[in-house]
PDB file of N, CA and C in Angstrom:
ATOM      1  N   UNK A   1       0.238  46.591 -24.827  1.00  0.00           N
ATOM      2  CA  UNK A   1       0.576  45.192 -24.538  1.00  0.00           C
ATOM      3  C   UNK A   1       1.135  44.521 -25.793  1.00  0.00           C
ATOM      4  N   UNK A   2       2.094  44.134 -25.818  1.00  0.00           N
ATOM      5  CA  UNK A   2       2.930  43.212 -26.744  1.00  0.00           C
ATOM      6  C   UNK A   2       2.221  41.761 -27.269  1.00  0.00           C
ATOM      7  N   UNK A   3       2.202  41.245 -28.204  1.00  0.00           N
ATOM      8  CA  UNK A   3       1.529  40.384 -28.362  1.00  0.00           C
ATOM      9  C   UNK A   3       2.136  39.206 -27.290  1.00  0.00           C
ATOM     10  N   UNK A   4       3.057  39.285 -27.245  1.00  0.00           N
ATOM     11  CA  UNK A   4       3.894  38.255 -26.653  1.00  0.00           C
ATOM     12  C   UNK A   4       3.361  37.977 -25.331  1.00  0.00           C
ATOM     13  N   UNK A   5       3.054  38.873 -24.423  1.00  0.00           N
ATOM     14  CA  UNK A   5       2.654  38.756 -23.494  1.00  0.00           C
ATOM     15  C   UNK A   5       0.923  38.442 -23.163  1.00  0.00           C
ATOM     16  N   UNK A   6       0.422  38.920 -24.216  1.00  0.00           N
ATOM     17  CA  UNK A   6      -0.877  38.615 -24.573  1.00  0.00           C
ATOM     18  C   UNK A   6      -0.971  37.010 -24.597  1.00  0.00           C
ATOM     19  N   UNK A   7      -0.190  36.410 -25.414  1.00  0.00           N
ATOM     20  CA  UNK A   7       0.257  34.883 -25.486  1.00  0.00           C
ATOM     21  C   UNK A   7       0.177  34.458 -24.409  1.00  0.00           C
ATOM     22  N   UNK A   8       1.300  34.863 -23.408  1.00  0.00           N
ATOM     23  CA  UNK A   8       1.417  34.000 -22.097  1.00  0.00           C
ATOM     24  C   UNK A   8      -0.096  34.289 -21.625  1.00  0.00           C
ATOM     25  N   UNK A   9      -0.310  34.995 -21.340  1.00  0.00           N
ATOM     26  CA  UNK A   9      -2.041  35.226 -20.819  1.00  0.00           C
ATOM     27  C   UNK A   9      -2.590  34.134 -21.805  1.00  0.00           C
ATOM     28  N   UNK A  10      -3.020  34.599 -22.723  1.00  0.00           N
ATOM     29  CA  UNK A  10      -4.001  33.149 -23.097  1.00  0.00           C
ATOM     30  C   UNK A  10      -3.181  32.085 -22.612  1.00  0.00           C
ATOM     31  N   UNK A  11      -2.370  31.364 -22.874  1.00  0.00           N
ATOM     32  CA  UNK A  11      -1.373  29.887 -22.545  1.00  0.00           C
ATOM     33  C   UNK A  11      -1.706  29.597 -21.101  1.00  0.00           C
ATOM     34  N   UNK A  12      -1.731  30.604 -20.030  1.00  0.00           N
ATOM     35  CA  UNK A  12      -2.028  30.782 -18.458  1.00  0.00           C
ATOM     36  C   UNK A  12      -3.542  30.235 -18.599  1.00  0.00           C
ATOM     37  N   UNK A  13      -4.516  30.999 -19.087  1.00  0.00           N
ATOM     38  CA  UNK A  13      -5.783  31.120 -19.098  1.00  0.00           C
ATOM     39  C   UNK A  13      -6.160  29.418 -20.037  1.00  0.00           C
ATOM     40  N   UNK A  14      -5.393  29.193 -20.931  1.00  0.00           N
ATOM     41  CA  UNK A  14      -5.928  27.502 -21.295  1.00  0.00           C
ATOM     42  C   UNK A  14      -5.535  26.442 -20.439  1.00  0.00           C
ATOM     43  N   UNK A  15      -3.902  26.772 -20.070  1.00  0.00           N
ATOM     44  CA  UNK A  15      -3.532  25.903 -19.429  1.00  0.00           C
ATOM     45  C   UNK A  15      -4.394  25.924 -17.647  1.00  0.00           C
ATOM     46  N   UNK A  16      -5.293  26.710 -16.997  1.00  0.00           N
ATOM     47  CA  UNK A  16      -6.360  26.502 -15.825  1.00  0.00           C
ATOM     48  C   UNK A  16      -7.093  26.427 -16.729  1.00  0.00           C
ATOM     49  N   UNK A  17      -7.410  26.549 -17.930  1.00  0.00           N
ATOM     50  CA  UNK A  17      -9.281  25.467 -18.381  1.00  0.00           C
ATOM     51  C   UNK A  17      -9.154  24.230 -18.319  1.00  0.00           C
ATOM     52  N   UNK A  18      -7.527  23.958 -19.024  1.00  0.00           N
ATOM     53  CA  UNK A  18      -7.346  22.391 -19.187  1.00  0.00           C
ATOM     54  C   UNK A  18      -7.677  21.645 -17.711  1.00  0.00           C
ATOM     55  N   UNK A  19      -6.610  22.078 -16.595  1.00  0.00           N
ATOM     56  CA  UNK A  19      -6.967  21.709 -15.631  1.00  0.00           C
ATOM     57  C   UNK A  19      -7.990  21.594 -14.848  1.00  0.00           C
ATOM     58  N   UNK A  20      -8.575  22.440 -14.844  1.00  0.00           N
ATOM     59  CA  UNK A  20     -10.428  21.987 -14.046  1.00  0.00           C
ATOM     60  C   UNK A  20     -10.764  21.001 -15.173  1.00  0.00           C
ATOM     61  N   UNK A  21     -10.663  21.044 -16.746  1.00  0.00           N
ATOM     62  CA  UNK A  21     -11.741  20.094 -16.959  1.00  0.00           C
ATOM     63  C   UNK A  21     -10.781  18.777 -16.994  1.00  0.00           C
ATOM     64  N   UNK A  22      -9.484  18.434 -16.406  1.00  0.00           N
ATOM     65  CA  UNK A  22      -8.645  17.664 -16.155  1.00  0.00           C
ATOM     66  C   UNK A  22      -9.397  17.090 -14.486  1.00  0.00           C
ATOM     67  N   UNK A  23      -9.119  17.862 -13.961  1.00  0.00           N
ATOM     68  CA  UNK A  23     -10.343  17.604 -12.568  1.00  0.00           C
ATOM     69  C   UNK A  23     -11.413  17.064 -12.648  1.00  0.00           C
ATOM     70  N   UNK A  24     -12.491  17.289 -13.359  1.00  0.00           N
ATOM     71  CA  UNK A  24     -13.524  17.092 -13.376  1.00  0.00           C
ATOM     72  C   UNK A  24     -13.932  15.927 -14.175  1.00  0.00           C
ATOM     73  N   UNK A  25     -12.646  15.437 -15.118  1.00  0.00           N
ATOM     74  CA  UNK A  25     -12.856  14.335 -15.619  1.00  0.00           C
ATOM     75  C   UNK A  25     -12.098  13.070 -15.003  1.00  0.00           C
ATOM     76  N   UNK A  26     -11.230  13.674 -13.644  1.00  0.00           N
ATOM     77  CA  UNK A  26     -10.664  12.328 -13.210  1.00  0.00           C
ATOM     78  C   UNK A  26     -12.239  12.183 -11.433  1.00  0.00           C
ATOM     79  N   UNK A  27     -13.047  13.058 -11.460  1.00  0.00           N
ATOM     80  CA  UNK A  27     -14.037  13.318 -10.064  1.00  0.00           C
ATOM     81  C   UNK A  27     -14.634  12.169 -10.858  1.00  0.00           C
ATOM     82  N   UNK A  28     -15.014  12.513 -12.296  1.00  0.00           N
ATOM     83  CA  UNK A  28     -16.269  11.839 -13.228  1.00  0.00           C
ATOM     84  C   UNK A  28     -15.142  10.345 -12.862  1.00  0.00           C
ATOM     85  N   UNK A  29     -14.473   9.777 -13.595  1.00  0.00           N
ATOM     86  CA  UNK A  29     -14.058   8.573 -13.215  1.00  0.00           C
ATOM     87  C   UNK A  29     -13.552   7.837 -12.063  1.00  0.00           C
ATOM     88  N   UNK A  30     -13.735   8.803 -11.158  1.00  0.00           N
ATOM     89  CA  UNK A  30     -13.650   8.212  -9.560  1.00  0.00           C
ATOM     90  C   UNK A  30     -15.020   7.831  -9.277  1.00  0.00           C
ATOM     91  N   UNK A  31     -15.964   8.783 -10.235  1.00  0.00           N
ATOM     92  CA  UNK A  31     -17.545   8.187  -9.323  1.00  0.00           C
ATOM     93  C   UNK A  31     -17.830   6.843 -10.154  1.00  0.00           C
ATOM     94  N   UNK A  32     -17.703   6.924 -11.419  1.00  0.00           N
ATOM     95  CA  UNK A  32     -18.005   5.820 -12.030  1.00  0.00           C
ATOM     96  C   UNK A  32     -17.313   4.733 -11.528  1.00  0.00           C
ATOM     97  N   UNK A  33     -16.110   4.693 -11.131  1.00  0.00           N
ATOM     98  CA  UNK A  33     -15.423   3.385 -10.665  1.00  0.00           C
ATOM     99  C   UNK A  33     -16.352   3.216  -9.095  1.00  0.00           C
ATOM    100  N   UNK A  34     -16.302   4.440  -8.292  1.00  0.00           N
ATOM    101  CA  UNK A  34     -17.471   4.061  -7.111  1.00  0.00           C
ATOM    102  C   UNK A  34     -18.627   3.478  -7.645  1.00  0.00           C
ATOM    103  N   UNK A  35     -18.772   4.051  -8.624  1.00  0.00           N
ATOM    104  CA  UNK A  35     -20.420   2.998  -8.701  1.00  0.00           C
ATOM    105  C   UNK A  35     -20.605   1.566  -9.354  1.00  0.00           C
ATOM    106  N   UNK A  36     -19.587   1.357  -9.689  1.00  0.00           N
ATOM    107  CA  UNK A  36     -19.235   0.133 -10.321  1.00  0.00           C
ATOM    108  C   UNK A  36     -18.675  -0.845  -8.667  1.00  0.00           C
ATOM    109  N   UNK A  37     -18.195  -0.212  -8.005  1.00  0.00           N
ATOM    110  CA  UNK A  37     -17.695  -1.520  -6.900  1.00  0.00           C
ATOM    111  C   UNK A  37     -19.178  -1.144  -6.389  1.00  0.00           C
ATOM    112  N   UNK A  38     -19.809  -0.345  -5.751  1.00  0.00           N
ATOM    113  CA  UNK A  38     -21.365  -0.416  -5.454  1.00  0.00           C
ATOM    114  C   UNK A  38     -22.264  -1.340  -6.212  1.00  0.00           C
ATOM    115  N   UNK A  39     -22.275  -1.710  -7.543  1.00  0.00           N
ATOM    116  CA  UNK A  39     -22.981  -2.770  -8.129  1.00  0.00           C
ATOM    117  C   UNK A  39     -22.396  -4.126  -7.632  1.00  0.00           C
ATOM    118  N   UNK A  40     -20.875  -4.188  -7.745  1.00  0.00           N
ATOM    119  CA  UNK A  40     -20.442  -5.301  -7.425  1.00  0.00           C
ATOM    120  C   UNK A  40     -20.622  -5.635  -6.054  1.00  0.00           C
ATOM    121  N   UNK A  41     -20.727  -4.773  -5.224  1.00  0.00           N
ATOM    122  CA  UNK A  41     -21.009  -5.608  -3.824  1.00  0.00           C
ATOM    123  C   UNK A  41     -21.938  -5.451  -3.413  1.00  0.00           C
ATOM    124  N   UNK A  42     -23.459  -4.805  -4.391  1.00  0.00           N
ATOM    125  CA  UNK A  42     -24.543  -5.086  -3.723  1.00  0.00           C
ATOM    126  C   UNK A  42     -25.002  -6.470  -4.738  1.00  0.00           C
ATOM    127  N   UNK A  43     -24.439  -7.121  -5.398  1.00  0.00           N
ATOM    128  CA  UNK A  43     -24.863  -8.426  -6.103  1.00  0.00           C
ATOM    129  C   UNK A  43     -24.918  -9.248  -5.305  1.00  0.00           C
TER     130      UNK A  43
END
């Protein structure tokens, strides 16, 4: 295996880590904004 191609493999393999934890940090700020209109309209 060529390094080169070794490259694209890792670059593949960061660029899907980035994305789930790209996911998981827009789930995390969808709940927090849910729980924020939940405070506001149980006041």
């Amino acid at each position: 295996m060529s390094s080169k191609s070794l490259l694209g493999i890792r670059l593949k393999f960061t660029e899907k880590k980035y994305n789930q934890l790209h996911e998981a940090y827009e789930d995390l700020a969808l709940a927090e904004d849910l729980e924020e209109t939940q405070n506001i309209m149980n006041r």
